[in-house]
N, C-alpha and C. Protein backbone atom coordinates (compact mmCIF):
# COMPACT_ATOMS: atom_id res chain seq x y z
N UNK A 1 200.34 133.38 94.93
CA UNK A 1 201.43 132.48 94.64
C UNK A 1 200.91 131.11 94.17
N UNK A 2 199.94 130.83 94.97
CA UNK A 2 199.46 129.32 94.62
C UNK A 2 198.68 129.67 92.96
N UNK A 3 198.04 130.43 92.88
CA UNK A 3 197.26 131.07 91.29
C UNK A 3 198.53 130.88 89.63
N UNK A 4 199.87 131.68 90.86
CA UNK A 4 200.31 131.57 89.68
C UNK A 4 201.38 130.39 89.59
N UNK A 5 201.46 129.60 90.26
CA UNK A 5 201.92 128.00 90.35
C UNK A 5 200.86 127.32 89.77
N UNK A 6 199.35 127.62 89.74
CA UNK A 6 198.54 126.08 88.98
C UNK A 6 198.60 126.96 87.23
N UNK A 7 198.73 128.33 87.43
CA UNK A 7 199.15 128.76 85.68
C UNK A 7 200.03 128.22 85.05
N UNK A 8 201.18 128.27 86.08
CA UNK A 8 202.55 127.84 85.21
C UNK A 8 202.65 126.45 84.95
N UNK A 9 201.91 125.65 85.85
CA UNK A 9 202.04 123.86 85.41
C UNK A 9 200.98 123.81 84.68
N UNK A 10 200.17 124.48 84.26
CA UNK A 10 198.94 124.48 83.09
C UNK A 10 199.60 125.22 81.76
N UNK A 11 200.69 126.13 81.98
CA UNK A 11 201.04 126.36 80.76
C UNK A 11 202.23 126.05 80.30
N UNK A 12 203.18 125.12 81.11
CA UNK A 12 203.66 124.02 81.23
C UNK A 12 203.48 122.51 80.76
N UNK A 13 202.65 121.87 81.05
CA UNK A 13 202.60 120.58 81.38
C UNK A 13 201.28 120.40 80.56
N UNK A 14 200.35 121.62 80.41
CA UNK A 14 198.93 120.95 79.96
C UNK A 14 197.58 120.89 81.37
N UNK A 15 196.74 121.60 80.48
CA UNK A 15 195.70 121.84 82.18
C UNK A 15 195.04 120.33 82.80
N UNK A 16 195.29 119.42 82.30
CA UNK A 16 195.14 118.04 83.07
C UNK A 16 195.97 117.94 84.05
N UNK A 17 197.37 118.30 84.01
CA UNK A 17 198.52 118.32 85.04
C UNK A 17 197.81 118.54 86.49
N UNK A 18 196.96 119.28 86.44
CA UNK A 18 196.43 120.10 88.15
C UNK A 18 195.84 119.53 88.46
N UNK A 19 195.16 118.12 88.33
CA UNK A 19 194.11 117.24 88.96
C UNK A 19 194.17 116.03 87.70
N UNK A 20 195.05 115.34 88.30
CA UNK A 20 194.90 113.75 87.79
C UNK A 20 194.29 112.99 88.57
N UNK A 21 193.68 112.09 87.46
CA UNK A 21 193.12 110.91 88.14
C UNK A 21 193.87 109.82 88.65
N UNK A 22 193.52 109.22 89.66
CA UNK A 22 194.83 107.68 90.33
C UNK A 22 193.68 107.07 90.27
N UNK A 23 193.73 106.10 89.60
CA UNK A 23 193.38 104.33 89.34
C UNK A 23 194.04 103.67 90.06
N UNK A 24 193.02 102.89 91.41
CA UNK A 24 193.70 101.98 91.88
C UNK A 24 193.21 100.47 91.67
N UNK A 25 194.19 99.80 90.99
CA UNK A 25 193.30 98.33 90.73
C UNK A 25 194.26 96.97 91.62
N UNK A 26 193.29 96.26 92.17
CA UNK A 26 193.25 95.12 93.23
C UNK A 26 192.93 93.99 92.47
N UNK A 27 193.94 93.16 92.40
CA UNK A 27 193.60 91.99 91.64
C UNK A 27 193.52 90.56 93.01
N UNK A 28 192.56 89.47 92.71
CA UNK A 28 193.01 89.02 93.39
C UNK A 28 194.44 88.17 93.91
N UNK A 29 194.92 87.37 92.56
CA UNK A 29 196.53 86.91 92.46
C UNK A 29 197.23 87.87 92.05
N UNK A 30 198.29 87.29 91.99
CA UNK A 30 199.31 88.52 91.22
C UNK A 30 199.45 88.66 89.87
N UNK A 31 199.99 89.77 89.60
CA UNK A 31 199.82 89.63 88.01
C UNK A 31 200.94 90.14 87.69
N UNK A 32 201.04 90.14 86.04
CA UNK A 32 202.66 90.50 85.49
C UNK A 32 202.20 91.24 84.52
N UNK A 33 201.08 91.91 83.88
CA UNK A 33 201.28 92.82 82.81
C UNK A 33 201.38 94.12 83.17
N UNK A 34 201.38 94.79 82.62
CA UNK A 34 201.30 96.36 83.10
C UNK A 34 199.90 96.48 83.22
N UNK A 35 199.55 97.21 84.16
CA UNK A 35 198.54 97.40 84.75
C UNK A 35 197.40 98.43 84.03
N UNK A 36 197.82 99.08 82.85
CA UNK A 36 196.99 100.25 82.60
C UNK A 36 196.59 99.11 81.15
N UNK A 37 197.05 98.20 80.63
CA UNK A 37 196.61 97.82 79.56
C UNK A 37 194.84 96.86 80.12
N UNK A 38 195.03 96.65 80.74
CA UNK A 38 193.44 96.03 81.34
C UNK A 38 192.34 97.02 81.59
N UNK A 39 193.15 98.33 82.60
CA UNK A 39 192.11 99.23 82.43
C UNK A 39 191.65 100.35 81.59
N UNK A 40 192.61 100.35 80.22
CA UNK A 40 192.32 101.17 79.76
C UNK A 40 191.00 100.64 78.93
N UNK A 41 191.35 99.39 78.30
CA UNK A 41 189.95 99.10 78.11
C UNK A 41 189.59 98.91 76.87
N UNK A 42 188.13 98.81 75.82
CA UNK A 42 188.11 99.04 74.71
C UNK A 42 188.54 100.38 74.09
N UNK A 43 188.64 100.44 72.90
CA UNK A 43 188.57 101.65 72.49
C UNK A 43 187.32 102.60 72.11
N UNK A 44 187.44 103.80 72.72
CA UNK A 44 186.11 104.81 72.86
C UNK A 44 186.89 106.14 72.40
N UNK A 45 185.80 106.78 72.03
CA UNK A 45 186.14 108.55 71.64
C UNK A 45 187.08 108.95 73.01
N UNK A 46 186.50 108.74 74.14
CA UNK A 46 187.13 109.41 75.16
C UNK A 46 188.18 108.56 75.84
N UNK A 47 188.92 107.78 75.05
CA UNK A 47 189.83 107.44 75.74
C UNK A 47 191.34 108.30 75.33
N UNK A 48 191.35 108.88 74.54
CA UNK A 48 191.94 109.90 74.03
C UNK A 48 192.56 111.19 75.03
N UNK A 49 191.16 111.05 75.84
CA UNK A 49 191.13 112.17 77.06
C UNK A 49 192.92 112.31 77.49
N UNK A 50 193.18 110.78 77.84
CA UNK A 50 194.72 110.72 78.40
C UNK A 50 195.77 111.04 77.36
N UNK A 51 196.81 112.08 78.33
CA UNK A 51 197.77 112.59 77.83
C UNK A 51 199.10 111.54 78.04
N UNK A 52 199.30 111.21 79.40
CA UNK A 52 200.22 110.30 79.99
C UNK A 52 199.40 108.88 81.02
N UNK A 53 199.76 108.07 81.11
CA UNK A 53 199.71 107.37 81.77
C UNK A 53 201.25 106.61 82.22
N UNK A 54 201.16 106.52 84.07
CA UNK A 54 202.35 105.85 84.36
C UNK A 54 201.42 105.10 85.29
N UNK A 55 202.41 103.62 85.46
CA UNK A 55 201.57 102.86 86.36
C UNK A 55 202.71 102.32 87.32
N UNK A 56 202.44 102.24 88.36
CA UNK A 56 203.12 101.08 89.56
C UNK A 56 202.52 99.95 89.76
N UNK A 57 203.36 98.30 90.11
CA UNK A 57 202.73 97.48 90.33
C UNK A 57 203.65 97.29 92.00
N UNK A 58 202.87 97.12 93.28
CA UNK A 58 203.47 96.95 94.18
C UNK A 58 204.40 95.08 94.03
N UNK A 59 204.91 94.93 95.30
CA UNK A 59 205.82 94.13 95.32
C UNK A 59 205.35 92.64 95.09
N UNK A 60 204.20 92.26 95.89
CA UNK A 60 203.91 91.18 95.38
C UNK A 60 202.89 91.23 93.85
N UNK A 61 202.81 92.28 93.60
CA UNK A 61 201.74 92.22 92.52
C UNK A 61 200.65 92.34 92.11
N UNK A 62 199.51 92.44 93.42
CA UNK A 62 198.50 92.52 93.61
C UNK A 62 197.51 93.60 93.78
N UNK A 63 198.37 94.48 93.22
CA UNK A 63 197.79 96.04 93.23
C UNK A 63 198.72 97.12 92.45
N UNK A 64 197.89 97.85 92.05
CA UNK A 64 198.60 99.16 90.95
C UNK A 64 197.79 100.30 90.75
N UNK A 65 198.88 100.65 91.00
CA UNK A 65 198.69 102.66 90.81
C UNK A 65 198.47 103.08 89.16
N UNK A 66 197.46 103.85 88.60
CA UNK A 66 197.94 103.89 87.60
C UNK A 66 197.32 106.11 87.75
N UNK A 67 198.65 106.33 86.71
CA UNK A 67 197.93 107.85 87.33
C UNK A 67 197.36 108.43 85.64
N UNK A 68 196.58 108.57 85.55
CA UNK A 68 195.92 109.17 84.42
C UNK A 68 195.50 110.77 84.31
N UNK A 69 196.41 111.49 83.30
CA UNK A 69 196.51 113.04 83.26
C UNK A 69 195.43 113.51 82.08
N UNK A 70 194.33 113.85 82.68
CA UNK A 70 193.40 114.47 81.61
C UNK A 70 193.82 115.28 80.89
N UNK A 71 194.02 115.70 79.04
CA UNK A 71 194.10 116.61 78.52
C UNK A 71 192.92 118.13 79.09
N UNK A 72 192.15 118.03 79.48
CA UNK A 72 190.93 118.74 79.90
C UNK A 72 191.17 119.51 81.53
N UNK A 73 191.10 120.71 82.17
CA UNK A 73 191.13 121.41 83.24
C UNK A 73 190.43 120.17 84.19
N UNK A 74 190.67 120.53 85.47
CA UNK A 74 189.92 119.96 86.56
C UNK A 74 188.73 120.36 86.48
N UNK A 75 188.59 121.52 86.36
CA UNK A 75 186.68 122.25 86.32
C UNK A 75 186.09 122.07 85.17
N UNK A 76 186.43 121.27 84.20
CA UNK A 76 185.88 121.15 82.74
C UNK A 76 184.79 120.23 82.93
N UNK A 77 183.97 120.34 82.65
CA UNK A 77 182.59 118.96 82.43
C UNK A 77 183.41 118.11 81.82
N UNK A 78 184.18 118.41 80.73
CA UNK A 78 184.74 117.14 80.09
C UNK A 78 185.42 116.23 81.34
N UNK A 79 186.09 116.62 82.21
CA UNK A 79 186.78 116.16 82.57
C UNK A 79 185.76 114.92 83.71
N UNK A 80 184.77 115.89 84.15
CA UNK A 80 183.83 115.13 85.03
C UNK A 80 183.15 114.17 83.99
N UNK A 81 182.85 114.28 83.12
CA UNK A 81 182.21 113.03 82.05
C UNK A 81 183.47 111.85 82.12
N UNK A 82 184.66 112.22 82.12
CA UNK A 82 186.07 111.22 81.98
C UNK A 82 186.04 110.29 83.19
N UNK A 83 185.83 111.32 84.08
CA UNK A 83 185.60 110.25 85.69
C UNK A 83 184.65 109.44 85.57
N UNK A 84 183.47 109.40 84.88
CA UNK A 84 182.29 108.78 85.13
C UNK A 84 182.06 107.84 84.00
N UNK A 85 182.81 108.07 83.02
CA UNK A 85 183.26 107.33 81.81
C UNK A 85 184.24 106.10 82.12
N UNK A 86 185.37 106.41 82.95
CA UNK A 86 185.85 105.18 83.42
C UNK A 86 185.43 104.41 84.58
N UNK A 87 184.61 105.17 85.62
CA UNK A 87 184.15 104.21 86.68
C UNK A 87 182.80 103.81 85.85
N UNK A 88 182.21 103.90 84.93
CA UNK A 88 181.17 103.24 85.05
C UNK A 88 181.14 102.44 83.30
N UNK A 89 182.00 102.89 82.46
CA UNK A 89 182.03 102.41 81.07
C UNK A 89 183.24 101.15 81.01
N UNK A 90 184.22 102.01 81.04
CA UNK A 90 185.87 101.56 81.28
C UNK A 90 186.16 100.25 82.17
N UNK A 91 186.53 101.05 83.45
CA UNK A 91 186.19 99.42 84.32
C UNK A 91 185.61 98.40 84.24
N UNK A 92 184.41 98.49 84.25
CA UNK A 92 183.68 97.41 84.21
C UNK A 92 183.79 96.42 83.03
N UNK A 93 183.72 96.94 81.56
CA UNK A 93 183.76 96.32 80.81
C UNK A 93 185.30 95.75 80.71
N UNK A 94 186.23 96.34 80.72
CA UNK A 94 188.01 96.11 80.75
C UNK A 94 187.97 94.66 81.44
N UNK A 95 187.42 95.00 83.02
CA UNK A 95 187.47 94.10 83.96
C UNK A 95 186.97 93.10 83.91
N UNK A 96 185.61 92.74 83.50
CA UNK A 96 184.80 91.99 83.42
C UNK A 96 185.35 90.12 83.60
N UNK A 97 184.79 89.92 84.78
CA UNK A 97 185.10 88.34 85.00
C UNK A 97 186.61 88.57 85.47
N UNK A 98 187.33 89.11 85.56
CA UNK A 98 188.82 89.02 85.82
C UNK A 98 189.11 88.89 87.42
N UNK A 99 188.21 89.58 88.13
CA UNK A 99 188.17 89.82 89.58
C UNK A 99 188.35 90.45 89.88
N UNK A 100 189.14 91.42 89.31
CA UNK A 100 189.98 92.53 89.41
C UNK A 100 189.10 93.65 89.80
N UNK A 101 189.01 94.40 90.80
CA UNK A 101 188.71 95.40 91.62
C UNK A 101 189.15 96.89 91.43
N UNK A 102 189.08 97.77 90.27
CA UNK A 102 189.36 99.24 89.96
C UNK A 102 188.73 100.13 90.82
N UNK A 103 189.09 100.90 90.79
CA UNK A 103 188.24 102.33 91.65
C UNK A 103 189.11 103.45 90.75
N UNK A 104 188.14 104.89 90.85
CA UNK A 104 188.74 105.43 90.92
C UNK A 104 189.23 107.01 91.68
N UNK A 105 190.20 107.53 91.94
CA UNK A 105 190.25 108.70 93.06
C UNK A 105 191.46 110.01 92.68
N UNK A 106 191.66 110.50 93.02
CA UNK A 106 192.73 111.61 93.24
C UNK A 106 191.38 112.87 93.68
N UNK A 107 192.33 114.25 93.35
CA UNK A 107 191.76 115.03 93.79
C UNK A 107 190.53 115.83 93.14
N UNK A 108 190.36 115.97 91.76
CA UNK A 108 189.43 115.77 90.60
C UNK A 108 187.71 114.88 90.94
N UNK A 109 188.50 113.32 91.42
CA UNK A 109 187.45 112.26 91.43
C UNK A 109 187.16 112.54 92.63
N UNK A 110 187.36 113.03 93.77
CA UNK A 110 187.09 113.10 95.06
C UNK A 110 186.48 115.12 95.22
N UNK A 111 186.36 115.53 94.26
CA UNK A 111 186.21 116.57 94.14
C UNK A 111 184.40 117.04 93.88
N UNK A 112 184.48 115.64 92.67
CA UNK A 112 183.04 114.74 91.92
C UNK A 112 182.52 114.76 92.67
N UNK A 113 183.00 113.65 93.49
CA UNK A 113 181.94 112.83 94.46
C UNK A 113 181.56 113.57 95.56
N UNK A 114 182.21 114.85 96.01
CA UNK A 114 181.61 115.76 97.39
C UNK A 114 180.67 116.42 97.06
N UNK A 115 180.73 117.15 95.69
CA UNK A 115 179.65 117.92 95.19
C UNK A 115 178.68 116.92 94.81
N UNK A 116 178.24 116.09 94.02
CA UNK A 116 177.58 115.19 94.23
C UNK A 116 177.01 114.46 95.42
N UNK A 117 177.12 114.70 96.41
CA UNK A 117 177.02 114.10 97.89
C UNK A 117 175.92 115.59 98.29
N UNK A 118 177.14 116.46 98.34
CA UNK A 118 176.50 118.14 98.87
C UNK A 118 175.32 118.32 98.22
N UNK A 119 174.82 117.95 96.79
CA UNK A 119 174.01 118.01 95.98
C UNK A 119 172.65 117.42 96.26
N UNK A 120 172.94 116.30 96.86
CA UNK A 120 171.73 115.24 97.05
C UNK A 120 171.15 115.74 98.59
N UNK A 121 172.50 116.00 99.53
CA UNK A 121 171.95 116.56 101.04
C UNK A 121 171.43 118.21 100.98
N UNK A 122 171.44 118.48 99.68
CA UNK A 122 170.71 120.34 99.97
C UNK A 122 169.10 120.51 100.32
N UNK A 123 168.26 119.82 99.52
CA UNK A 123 167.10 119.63 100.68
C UNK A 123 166.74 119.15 101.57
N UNK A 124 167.62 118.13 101.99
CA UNK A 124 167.60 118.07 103.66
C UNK A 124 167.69 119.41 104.43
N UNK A 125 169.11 120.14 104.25
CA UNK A 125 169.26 120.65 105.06
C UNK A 125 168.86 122.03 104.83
N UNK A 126 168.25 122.54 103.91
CA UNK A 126 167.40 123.83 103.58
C UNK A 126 166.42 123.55 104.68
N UNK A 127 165.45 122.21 104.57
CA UNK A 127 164.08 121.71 105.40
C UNK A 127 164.71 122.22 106.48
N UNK A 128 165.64 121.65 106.89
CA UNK A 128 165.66 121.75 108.34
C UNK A 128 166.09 123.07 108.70
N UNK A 129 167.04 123.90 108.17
CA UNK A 129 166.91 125.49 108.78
C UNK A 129 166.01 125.82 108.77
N UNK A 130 164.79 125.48 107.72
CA UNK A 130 163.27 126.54 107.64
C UNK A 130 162.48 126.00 108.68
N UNK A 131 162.85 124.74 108.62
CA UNK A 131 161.86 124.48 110.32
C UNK A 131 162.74 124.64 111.23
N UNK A 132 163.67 124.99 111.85
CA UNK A 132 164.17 125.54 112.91
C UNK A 132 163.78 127.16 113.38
N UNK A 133 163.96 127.78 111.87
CA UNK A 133 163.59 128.96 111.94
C UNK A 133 162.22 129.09 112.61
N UNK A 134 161.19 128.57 111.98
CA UNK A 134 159.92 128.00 112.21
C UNK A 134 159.87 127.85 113.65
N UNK A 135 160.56 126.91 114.18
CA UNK A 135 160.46 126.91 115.91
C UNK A 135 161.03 127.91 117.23
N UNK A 136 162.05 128.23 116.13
CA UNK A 136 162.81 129.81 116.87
C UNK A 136 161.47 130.41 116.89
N UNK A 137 161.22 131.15 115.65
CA UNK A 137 159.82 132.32 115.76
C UNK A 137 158.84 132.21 116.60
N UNK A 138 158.44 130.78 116.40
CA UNK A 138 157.15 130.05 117.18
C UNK A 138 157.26 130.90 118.51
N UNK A 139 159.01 130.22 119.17
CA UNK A 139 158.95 130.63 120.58
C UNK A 139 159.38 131.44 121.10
N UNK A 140 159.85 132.87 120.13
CA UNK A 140 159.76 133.89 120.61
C UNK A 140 158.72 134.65 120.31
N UNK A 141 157.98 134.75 119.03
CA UNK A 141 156.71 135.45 119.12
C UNK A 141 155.19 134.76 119.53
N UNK A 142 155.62 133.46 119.58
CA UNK A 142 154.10 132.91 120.45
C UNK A 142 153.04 133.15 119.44
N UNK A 143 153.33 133.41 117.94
CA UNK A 143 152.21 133.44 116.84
C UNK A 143 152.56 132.74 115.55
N UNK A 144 152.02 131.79 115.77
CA UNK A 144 152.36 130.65 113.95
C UNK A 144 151.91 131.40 113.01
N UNK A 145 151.08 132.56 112.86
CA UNK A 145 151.59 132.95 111.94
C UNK A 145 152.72 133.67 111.28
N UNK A 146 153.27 134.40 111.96
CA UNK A 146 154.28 135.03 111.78
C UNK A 146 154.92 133.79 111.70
N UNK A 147 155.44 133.23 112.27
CA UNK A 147 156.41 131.96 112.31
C UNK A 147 156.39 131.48 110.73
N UNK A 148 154.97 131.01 109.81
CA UNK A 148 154.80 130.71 108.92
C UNK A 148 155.19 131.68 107.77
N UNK A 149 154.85 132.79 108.01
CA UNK A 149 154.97 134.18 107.01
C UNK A 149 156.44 133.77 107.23
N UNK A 150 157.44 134.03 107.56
CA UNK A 150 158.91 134.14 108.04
C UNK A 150 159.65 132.91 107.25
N UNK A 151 158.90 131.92 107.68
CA UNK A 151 159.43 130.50 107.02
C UNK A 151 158.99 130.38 105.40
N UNK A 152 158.12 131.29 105.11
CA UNK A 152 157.55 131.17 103.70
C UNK A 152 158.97 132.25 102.98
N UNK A 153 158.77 133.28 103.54
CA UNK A 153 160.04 134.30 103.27
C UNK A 153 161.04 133.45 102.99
N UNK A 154 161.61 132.92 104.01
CA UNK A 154 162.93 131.88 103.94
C UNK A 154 163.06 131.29 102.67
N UNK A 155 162.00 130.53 102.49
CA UNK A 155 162.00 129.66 101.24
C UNK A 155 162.10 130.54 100.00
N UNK A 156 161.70 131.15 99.89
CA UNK A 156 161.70 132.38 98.70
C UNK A 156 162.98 132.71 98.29
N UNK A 157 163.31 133.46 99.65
CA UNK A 157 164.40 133.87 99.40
C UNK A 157 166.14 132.64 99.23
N UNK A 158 165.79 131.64 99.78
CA UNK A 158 167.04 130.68 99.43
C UNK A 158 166.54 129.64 98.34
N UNK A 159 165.31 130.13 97.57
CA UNK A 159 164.82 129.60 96.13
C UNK A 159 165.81 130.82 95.57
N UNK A 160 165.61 131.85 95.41
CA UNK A 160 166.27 133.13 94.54
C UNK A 160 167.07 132.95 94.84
N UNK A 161 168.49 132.70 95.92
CA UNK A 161 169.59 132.40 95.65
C UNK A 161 170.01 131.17 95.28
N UNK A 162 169.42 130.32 95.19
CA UNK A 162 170.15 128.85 94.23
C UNK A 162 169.30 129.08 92.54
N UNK A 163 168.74 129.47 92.43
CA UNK A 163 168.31 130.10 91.09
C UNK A 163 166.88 128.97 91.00
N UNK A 164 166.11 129.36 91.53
CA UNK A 164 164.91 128.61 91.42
C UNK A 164 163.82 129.56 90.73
């Protein structure tokens, strides 16, 4: 049911629909323009990416929602180049000297940043199962070598499954 609900708003709405980006920008005073004209920024090839943009400015002014619908799937590289295109191209330059404080998040950009996180902690935590393993063996067979042979195995074998 859920499979064929993200089909129908993809063949609906356009496969950006299933993971938009939310721009949240923090100014320090208040402001009165619409909020997406600052961050959208210069003009670039990939600013195109956007299909819709709607923005909110809260009550006193000092903050806005802006939701940005990638033409591009959630799982598309394009789409991950778009995230990383506006937090690190877009913003900054748009912003520059203004004070103004962008980020950006939804479920897409927070999607980025876990695998990216998971990415950087995988040899940590490979090390540390193979030396656990390593100390399990140790102290049930009472012979480092085996312990070593076992832990060499390990590595081999969770090299051949991440494609090493």
């Amino acid at each position: 049911m859920t499979r064929q609900a993200y089909d129908l708003n993809t063949q609906g709405f356009g496969p950006g629909t299933n993971g938009p980006l939310v721009i949240r920008r923090a100014a320090p005073r208040p402001v009165r323009e619409a909020p997406d004209r600052r961050v959208r920024g210069p003009p670039s090839p990939r600013a195109r990416d956007y299909v819709r943009r709607r923005s909110r400015i809260n009550r006193t002014g000092d903050a806005a929602l802006i939701t940005a619908i990638p033409t591009t799937s959630p799982q598309d590289k394009k789409t991950e180049n778009l995230v990383n295109h506006i937090r690190d191209d877009v913003s900054p330059t748009a912003l520059k000297g203004s004070g103004i404080d962008a980020k950006v998040g939804g479920v897409t950009a927070a999607l980025e940043d876990q695998s990216e996180y998971m990415k950087g902690r995988m040899p940590l935590f490979i090390g540390s199962v193979l030396f656990l393993s390593f100390l399990l063996l140790l102290v049930a067979f009472h012979s480092p070598l085996i312990s070593l042979k076992a832990g060499i195995m390990n590595l081999l074998s969770v090299s051949a499954a991440y494609g090493v």
